[in-house]
Protein backbone atom coordinates (compact mmCIF):
# COMPACT_ATOMS: atom_id res chain seq x y z
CA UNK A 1 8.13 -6.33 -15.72
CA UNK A 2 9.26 -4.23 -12.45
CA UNK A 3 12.73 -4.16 -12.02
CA UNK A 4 14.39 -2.54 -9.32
CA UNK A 5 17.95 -0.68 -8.71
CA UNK A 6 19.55 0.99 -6.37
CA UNK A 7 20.47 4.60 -7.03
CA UNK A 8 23.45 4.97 -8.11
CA UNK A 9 23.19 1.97 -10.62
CA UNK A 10 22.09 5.08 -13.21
CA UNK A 11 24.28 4.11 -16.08
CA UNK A 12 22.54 0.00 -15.88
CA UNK A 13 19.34 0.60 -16.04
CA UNK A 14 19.87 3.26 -19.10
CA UNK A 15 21.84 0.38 -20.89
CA UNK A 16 18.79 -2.59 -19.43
CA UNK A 17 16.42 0.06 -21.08
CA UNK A 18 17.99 0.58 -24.50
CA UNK A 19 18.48 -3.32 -24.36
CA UNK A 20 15.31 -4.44 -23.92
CA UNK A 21 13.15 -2.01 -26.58
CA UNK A 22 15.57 -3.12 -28.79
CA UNK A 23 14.81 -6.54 -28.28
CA UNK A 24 11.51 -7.01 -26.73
CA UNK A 25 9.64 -3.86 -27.63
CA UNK A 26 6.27 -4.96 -26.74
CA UNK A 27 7.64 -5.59 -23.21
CA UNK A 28 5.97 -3.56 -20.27
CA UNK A 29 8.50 -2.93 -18.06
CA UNK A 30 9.61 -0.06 -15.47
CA UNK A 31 12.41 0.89 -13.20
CA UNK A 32 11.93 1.58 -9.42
CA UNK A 33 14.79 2.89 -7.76
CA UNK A 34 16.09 2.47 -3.44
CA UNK A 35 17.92 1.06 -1.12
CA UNK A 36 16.45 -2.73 -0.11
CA UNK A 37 18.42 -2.79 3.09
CA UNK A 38 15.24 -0.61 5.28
CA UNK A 39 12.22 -2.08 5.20
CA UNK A 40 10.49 1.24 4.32
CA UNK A 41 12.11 1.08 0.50
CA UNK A 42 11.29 -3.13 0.94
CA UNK A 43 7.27 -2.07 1.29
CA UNK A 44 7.47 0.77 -0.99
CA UNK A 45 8.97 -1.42 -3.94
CA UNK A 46 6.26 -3.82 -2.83
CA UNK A 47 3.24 -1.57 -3.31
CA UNK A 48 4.56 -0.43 -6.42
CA UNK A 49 4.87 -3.78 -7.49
CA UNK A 50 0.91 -4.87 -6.26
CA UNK A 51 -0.05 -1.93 -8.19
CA UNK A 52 2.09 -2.09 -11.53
CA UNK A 53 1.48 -5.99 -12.08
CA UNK A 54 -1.90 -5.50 -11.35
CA UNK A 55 -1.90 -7.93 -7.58
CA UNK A 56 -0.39 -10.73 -9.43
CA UNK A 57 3.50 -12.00 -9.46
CA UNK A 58 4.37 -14.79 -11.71
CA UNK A 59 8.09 -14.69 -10.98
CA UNK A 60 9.78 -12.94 -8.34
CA UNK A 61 13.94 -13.25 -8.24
CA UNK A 62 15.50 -10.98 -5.88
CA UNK A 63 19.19 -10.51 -6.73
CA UNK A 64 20.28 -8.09 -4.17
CA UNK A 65 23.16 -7.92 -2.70
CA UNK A 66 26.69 -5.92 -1.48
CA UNK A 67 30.17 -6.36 -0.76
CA UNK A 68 33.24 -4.88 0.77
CA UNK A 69 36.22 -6.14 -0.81
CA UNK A 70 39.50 -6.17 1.59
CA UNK A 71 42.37 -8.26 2.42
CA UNK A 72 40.99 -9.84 5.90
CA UNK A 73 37.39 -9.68 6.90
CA UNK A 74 39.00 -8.58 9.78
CA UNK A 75 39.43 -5.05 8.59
CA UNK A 76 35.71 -4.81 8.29
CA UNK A 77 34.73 -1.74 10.04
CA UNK A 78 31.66 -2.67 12.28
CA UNK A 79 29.72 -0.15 10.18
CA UNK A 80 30.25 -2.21 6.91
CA UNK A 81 29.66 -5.52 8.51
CA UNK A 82 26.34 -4.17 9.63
CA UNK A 83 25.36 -3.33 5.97
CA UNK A 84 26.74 -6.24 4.78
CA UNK A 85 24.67 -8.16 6.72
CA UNK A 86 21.50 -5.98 6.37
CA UNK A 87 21.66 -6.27 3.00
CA UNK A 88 22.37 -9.70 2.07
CA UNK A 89 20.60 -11.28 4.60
C-alpha cells in the first residue's frame, strides 16, 4: 500500500502508521510525501508507485483535495481560486 500526503500532514501519517501495525501488521505499506497540484510531484508519486507495487495497481482512490473557508467566495483572492482549482480539479 502507497499512500500519499502532503507535507505538512506530519502528525496523520504518524497516527495512519501507528494505526495500521497495530492492526494489520503484515501490511506493506509506505508514505510518499508532495504537493499533487504540479504535475512534476503527480509523475514523481507515479513512478514511485510503478516501482513500489511492482507495475501493478489494484485500487487506486485519489482523495485530494483543498479549501479556503470564507464568508463569500467573493473574497477569494485570485491566488487562492487558482489553487483551489489546481488542486481539486
Amino acid at each position: 500500500m502507497l499512500l500519499h500526503h502532503h507535507e505538512k500532514e506530519v502528525k496523520d501519517v504518524e497516527n495512519l502508521t501507528k494505526y495500521i501495525k497495530k492492526n494489520s501488521p503484515s501490511t506493506k505499506f509506505e508514505f510518499i510525501a508532495g504537493d499533487l497540484s504540479t504535475l512534476a510531484e503527480v509523475e514523481k508519486l507515479a513512478d514511485k508507485a510503478k516501482s513500489f507495487l511492482g507495475g501493478r495497481v489494484d485500487v487506486l482512490f485519489n482523495n485530494h483535495a483543498t479549501q479556503q473557508e470564507v464568508e463569500s467566495i467573493l473574497e477569494l483572492e485570485d491566488s487562492q481560486w487558482t489553487h483551489v482549482f489546481d488542486t481539486n480539479m
